[in-house]
C-alpha atoms as a PDB file:
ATOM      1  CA  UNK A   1      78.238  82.430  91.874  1.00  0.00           C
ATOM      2  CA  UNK A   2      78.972  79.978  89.070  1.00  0.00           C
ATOM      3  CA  UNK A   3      82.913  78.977  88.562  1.00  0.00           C
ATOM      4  CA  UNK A   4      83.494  81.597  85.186  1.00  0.00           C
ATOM      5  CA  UNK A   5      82.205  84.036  87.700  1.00  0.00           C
ATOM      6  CA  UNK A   6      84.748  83.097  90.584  1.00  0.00           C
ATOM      7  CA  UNK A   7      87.723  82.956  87.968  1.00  0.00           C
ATOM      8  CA  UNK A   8      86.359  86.112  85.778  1.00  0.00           C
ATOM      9  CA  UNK A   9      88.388  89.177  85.991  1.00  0.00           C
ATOM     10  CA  UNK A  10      88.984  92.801  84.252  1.00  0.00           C
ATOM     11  CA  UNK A  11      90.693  91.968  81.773  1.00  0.00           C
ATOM     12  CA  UNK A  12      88.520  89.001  81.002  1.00  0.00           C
ATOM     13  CA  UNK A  13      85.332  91.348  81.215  1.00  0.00           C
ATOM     14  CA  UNK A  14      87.173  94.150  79.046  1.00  0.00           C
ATOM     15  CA  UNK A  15      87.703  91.619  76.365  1.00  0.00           C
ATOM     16  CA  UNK A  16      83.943  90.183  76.731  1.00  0.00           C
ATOM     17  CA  UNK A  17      83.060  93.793  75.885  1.00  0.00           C
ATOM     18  CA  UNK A  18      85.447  94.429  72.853  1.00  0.00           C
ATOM     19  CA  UNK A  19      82.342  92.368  71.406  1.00  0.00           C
ATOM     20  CA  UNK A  20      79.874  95.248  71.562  1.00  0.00           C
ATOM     21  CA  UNK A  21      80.245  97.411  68.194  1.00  0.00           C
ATOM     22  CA  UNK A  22      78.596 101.405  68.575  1.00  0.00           C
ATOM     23  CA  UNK A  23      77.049 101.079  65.104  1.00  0.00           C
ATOM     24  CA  UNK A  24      77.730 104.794  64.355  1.00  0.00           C
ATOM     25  CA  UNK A  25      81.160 104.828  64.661  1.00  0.00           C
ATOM     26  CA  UNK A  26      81.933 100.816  63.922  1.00  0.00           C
ATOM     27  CA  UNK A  27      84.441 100.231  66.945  1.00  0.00           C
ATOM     28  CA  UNK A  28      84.215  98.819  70.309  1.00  0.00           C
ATOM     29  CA  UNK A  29      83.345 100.166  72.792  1.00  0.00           C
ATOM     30  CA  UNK A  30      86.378  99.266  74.729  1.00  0.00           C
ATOM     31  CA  UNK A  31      88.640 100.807  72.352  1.00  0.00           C
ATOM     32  CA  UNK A  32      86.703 104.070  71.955  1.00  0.00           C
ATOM     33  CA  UNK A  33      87.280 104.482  75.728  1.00  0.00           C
ATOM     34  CA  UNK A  34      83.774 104.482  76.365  1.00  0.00           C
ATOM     35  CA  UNK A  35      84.275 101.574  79.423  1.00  0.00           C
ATOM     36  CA  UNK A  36      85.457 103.890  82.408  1.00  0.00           C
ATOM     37  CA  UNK A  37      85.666 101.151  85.160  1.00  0.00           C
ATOM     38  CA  UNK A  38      85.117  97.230  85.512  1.00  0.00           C
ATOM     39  CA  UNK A  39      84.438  96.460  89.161  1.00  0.00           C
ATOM     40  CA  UNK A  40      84.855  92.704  90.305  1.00  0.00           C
ATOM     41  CA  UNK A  41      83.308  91.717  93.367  1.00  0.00           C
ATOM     42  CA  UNK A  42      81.606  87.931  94.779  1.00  0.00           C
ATOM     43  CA  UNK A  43      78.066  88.260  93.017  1.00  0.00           C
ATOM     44  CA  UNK A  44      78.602  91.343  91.419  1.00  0.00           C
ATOM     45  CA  UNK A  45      79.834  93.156  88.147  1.00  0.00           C
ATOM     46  CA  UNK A  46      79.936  96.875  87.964  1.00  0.00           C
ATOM     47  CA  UNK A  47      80.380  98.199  84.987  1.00  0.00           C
ATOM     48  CA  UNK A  48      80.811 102.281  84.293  1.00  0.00           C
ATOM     49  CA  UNK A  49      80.320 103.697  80.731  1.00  0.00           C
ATOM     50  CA  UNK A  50      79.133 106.200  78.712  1.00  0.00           C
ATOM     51  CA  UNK A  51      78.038 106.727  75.144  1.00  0.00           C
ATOM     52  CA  UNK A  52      79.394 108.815  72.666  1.00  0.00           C
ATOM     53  CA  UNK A  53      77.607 111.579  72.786  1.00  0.00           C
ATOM     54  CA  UNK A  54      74.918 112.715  75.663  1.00  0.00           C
ATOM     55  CA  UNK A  55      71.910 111.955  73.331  1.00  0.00           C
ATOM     56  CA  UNK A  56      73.279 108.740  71.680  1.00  0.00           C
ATOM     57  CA  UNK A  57      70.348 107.426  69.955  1.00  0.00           C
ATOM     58  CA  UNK A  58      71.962 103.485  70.104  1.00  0.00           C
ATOM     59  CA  UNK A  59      72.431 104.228  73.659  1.00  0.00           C
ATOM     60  CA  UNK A  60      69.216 101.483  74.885  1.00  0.00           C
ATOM     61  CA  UNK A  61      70.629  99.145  72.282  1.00  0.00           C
ATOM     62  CA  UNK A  62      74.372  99.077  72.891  1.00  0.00           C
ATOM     63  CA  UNK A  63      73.459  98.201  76.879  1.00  0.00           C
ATOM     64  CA  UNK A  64      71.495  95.665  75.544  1.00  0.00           C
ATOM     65  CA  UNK A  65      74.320  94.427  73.726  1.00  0.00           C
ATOM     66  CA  UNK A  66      76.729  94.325  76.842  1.00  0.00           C
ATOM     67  CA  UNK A  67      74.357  92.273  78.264  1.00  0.00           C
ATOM     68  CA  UNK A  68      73.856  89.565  75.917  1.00  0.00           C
ATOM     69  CA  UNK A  69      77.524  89.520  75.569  1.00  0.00           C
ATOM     70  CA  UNK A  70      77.694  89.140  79.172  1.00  0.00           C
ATOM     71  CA  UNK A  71      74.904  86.902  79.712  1.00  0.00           C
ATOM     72  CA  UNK A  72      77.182  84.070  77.108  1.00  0.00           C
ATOM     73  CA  UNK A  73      79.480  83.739  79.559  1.00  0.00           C
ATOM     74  CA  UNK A  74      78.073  84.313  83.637  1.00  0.00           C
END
């Protein structure tokens, strides 16, 4: 575990995701209420979501994009 992991929390992980734009609507995903639960534990990062609709066609790319936002800073 590096030391922005040991010292990362919710909040911290909410506002890492308020980077990640769904390009059909042109918000975050954070404020659409699409991020259901951030789960903190040593090594781990759960992270429960959902798209905005069942058959989201930016659904591949918008994961991709929580995890190059997450990947800048663990």
């Amino acid at each position: 575990m590096t030391k922005e992991e040991a010292t990362l929390n919710e909040q911290q992980v909410r506002d890492i995701l308020r980077q990640v734009i769904d390009p059909e609507v042109g918000r975050d995903i954070v404020s659409l209420g699409l991020v259901y639960r951030v789960e903190l534990a040593p090594g781990r990062l759960l992270i429960e979501m959902t798209m905005t609709s069942p058959a989201c066609p930016m659904g591949d790319m918008i994961v991709g994009d929580v995890h190059a936002a997450l990947a800048k800073v663990l």
